[in-house]
Protein backbone atom coordinates (compact mmCIF):
# COMPACT_ATOMS: atom_id res chain seq x y z
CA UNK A 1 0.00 0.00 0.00
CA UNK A 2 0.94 3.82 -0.70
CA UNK A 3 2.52 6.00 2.11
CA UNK A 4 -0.75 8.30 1.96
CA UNK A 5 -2.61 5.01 2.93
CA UNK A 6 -5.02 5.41 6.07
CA UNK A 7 -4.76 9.40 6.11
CA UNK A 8 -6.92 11.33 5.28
CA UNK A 9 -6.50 12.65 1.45
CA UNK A 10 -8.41 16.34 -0.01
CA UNK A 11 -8.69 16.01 -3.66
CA UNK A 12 -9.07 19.62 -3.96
CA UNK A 13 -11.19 20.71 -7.03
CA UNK A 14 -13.58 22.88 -8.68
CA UNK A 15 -12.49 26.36 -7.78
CA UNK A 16 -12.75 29.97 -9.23
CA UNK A 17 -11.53 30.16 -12.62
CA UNK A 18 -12.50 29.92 -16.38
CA UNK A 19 -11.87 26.15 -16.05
CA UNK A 20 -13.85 25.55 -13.27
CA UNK A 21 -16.01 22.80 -14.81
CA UNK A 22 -13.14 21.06 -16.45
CA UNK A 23 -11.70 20.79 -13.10
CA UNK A 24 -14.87 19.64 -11.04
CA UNK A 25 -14.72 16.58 -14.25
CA UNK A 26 -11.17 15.96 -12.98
CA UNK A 27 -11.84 15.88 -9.57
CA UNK A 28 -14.31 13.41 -9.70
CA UNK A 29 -12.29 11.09 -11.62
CA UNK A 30 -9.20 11.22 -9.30
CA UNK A 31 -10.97 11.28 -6.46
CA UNK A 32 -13.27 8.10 -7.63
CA UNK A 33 -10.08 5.98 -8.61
CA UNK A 34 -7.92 6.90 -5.35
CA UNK A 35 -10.93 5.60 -3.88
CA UNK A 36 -10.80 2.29 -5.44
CA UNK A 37 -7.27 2.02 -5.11
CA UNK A 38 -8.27 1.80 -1.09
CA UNK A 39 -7.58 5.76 0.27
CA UNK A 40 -9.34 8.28 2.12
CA UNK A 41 -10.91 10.65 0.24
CA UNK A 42 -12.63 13.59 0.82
CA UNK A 43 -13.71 16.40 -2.29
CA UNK A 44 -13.18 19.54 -1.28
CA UNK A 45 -14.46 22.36 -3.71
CA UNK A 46 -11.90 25.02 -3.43
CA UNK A 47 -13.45 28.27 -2.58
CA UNK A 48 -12.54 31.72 -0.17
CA UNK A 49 -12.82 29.57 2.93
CA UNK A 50 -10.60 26.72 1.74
CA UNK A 51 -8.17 26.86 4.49
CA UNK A 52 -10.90 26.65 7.04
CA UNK A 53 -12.32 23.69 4.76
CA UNK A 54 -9.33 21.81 5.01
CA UNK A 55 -8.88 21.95 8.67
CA UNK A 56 -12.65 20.55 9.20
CA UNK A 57 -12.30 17.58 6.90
CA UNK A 58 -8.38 16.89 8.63
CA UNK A 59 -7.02 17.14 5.65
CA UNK A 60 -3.37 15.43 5.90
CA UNK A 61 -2.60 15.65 2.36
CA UNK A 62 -4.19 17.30 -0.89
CA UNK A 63 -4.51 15.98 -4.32
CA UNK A 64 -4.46 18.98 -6.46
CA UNK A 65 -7.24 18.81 -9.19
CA UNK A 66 -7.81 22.24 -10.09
CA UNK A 67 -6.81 24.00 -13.70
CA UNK A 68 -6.30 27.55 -14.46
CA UNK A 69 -5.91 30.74 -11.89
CA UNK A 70 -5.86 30.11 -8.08
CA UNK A 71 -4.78 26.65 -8.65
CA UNK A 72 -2.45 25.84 -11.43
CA UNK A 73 -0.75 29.44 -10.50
CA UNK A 74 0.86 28.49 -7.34
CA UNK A 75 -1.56 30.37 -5.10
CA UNK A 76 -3.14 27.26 -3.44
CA UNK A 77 0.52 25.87 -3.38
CA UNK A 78 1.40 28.39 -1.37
CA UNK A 79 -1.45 28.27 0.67
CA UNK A 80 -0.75 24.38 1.53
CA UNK A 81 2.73 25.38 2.07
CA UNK A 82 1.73 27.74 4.83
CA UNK A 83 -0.61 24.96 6.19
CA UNK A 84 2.07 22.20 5.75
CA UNK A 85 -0.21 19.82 4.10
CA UNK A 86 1.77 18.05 1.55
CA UNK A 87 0.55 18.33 -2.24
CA UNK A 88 0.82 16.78 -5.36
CA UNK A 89 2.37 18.39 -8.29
CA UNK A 90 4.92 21.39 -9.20
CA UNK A 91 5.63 23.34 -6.08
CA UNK A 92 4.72 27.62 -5.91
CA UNK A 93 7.36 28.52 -8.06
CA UNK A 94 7.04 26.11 -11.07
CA UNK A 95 3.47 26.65 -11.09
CA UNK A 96 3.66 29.83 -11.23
CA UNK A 97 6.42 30.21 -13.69
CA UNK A 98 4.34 27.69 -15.94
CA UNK A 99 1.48 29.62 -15.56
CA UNK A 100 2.38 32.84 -17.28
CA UNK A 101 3.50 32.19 -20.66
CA UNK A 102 5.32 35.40 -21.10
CA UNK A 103 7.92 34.39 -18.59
CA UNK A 104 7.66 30.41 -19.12
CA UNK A 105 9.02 31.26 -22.64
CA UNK A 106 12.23 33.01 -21.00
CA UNK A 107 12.65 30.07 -19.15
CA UNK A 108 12.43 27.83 -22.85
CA UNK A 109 14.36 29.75 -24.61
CA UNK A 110 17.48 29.93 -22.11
CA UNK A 111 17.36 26.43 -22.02
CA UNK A 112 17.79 25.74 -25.82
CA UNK A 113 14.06 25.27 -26.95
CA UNK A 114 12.37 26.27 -29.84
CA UNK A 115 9.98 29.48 -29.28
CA UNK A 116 7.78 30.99 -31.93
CA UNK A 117 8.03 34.48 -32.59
CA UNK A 118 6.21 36.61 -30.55
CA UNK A 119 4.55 40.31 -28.99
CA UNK A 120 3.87 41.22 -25.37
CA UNK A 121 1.24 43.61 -24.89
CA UNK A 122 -0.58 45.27 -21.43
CA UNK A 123 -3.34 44.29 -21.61
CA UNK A 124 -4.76 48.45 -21.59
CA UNK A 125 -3.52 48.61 -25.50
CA UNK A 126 -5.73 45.64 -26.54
CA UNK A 127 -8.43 47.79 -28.91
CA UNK A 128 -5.03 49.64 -30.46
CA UNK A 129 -2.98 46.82 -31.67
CA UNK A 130 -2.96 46.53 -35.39
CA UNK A 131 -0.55 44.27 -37.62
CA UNK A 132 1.60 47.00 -37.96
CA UNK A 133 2.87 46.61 -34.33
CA UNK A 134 3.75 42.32 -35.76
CA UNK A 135 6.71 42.10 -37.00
CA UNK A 136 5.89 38.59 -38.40
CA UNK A 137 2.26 40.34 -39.35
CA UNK A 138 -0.61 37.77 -39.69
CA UNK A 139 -2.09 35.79 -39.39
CA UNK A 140 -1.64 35.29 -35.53
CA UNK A 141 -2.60 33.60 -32.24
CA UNK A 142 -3.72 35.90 -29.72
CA UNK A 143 -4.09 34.53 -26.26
CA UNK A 144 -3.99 35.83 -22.68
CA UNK A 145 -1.05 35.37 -20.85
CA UNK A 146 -1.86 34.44 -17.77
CA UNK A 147 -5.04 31.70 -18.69
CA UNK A 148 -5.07 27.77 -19.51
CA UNK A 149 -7.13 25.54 -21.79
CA UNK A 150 -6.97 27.94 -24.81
CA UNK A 151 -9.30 30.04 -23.11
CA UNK A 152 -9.37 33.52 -24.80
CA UNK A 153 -7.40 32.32 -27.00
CA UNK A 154 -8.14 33.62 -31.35
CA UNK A 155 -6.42 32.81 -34.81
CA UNK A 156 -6.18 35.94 -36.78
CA UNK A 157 -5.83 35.64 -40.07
CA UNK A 158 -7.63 39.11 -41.51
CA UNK A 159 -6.45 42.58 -40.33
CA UNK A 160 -9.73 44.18 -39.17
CA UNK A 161 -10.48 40.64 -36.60
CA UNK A 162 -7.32 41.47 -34.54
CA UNK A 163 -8.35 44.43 -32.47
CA UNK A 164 -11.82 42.46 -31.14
CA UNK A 165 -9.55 39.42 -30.94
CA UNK A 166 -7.03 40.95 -28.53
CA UNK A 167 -9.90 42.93 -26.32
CA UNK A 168 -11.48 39.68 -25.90
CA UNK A 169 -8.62 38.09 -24.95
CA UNK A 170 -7.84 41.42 -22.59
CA UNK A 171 -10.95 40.26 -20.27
CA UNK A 172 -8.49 37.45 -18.90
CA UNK A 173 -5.71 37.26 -16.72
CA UNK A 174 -2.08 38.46 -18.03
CA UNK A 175 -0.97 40.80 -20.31
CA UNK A 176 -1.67 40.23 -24.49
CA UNK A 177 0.48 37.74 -26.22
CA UNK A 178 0.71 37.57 -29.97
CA UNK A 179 2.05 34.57 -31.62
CA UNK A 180 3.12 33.91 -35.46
CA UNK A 181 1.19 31.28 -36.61
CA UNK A 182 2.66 28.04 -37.28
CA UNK A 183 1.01 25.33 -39.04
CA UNK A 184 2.44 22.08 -38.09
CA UNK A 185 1.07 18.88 -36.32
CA UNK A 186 0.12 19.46 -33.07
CA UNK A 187 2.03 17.01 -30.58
CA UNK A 188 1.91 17.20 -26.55
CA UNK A 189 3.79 15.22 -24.56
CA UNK A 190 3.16 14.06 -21.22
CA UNK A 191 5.82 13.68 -18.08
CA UNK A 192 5.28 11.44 -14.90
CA UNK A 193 8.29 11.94 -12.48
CA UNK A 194 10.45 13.95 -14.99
CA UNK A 195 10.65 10.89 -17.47
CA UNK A 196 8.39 10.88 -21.12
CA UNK A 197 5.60 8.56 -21.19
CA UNK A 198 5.05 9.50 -24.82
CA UNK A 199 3.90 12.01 -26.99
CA UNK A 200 0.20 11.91 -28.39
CA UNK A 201 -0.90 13.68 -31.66
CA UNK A 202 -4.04 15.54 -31.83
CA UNK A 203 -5.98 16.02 -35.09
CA UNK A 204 -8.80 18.88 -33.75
CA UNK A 205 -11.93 19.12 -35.78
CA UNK A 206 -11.29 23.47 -35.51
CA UNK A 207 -8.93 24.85 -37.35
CA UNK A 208 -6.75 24.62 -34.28
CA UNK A 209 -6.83 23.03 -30.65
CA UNK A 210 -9.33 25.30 -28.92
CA UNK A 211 -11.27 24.71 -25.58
CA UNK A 212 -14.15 22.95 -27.36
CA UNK A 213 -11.67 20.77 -29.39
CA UNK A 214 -9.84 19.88 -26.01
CA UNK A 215 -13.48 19.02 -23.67
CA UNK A 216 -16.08 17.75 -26.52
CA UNK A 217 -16.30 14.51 -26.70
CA UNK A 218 -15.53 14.29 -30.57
CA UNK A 219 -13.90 17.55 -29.94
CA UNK A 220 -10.66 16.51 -31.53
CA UNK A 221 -8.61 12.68 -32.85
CA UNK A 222 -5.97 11.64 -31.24
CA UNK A 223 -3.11 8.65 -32.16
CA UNK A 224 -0.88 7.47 -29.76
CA UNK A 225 2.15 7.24 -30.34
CA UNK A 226 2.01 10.47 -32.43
CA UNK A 227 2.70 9.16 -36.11
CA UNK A 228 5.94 11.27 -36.52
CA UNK A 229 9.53 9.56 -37.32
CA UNK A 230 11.65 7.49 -34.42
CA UNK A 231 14.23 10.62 -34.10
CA UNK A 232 11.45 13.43 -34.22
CA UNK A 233 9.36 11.51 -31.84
CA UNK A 234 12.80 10.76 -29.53
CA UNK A 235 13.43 14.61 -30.10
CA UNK A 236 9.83 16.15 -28.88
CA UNK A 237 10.32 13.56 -25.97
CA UNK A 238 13.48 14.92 -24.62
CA UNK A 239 12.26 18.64 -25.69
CA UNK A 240 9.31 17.98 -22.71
CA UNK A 241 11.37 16.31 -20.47
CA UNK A 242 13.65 19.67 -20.85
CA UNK A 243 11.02 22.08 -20.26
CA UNK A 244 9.52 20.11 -17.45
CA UNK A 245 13.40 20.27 -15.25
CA UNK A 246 13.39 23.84 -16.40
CA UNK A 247 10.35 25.09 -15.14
CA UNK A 248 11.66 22.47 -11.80
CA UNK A 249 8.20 21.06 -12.24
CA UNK A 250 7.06 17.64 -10.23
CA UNK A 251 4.58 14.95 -10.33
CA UNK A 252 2.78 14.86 -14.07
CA UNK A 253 3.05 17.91 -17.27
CA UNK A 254 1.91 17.69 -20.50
CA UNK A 255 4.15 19.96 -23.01
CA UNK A 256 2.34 21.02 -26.17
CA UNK A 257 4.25 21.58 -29.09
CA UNK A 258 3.95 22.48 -32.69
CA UNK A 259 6.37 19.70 -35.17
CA UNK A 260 6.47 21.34 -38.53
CA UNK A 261 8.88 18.41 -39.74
CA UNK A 262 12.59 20.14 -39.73
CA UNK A 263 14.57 21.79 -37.00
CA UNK A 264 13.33 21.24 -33.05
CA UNK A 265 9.90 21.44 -32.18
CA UNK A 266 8.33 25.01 -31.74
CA UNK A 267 6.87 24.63 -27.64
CA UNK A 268 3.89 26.61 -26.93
CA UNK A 269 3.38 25.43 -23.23
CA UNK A 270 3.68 23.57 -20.10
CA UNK A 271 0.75 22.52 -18.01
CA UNK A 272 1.36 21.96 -14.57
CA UNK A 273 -2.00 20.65 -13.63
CA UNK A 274 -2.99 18.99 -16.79
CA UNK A 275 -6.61 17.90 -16.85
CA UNK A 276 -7.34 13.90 -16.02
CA UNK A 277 -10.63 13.88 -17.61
CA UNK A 278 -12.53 11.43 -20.35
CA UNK A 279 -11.08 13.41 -23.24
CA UNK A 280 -7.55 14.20 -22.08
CA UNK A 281 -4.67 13.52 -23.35
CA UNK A 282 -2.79 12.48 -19.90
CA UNK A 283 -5.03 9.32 -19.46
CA UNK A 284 -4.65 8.57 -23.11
CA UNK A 285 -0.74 8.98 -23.43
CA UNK A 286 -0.71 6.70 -20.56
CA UNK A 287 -2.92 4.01 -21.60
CA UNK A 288 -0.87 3.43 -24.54
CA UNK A 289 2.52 2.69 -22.20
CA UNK A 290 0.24 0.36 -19.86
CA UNK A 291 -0.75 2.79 -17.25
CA UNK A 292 -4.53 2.99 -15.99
CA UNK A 293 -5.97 6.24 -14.79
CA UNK A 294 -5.96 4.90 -11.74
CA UNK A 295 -1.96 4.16 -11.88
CA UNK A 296 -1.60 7.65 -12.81
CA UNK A 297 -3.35 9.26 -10.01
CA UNK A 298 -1.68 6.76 -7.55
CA UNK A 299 1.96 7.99 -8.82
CA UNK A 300 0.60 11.50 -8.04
CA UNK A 301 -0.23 10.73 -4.44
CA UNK A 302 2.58 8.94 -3.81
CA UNK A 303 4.75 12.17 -4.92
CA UNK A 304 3.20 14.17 -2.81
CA UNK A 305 5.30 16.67 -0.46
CA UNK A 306 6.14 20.09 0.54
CA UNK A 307 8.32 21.69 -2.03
CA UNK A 308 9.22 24.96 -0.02
């Protein structure tokens, strides 16, 4: 049996962001297999009074199930850390850093990845910017900086979309980025314990991988392995096990990444916290190297710890 065995185990969930419903889905799904797998677990929907919540239920140690702000930012890291209730996952910092995709592509870059071209913007200049201001011009990805699961997130391909495109994308957290757009197949990669389980090729039914593409059933096809070469499927392998030390991430990532067939990989991403529901990729990436969901969230647990 697991170290976590007879204690008392949060899987915290639900929460305050734009993913909110993704994350009550994930939840439910850890928190129904660590059951099986024999633990004591207890759902605890992450709100303003989660400390308090915590300390009612006994929480001894949390299983982090949330996406997006307050949860895959390092806030309720830090909050855990204060409590010293040992967590699953990247500690305050790598959450954090991973988070904001401005600074996560610092972080890539300085340690030898592949980063498309981009533009930073506050977020006050969104009804202003015009393709003049792109050096690589359109069309474009516009997506906010500080958000997860492509939410607010726009291909611009004609000059007059890209002002509505970046106020909409202004309403979330983070300043403005603007990407070049690169067409290429869309490959993520998913990391258990700083080692690649495999990388996964999605095929979305949307002109790229948008929130209903990653959440509809039917959304989006996926083959696993991704059908890309042996050395270009080694390379996008070591690529997310690169990102995922960089960041100093722990427990399970998934890396997205853009293969357009020469050169490294372009990366677009790591998620710290990424989602463990029917249609993700996680699950799927490791069901094809012999790991059951419920393996998966039982690796988790076992990692968990105070990073501080």
């Amino acid at each position: 049996m697991g170290k976590w065995t007879g204690k008392k185990v949060a899987v915290l969930y639900g929460g305050r962001s734009s993913e909110r419903e993704v994350s009550l889905n994930t939840g439910k799904g850890c928190a129904e297999a660590l059951r099986q797998r024999g633990y004591d677990v207890t759902l605890v929907d992450v709100d303003l009074e989660v400390a308090a919540r915590l300390r009612a239920v006994g929480a001894e140690v949390a299983f982090i199930a949330l996406h997006g702000r307050w949860g895959e930012d390092g806030a309720i890291q830090g909050l855990l850390e204060s409590m010293g209730i040992p967590y699953t996952g990247s500690g305050v910092l790598a959450s954090a850093a991973g988070m904001d995709k401005v600074f996560s592509k610092l972080v890539f870059r300085d340690a030898g990845l592949r980063v498309i071209e981009y533009r930073v913007f506050p977020r006050e200049q969104a009804g202003r910017v015009t393709p003049a201001d792109l050096p690589f011009g359109l069309p474009a990805v516009v997506k906010p900086a500080g958000e997860g699961s492509s939410v607010g997130v726009h291909l611009v391909r004609e000059p007059e979309a890209l002002a509505a495109a970046c106020r909409d994308a202004a309403r979330y957290q983070g300043d403005l980025l603007v990407e070049r757009y690169v067409r290429g197949m869309e490959v993520d990669v998913a990391i258990l314990d700083g080692q690649a389980l495999g990388a996964i090729e999605i095929v979305p039914m949307h002109e790229f991988y948008d929130y209903e593409s990653k959440y509809s059933v039917g959304g989006s096809r996926h083959y696993f392995p991704a059908r890309l070469p042996e050395d270009r499927y080694r390379q996008v392998c070591q690529a997310a096990e690169r990102a995922h030390a960089a960041l100093g991430c722990s427990g399970v990532t998934r890396t997205d990444f853009i293969d357009i067939g020469e050169g490294q990989p372009y990366i677009l991403e790591v998620n710290t916290l990424p989602g463990m529901t029917a249609t993700s990729l996680v699950p799927d990436i490791a069901a094809g190297v012999g790991l059951s969901y419920a393996d998966v969230c039982e690796r988790l647990l076992e990692g968990a710890a105070l990073k501080a």
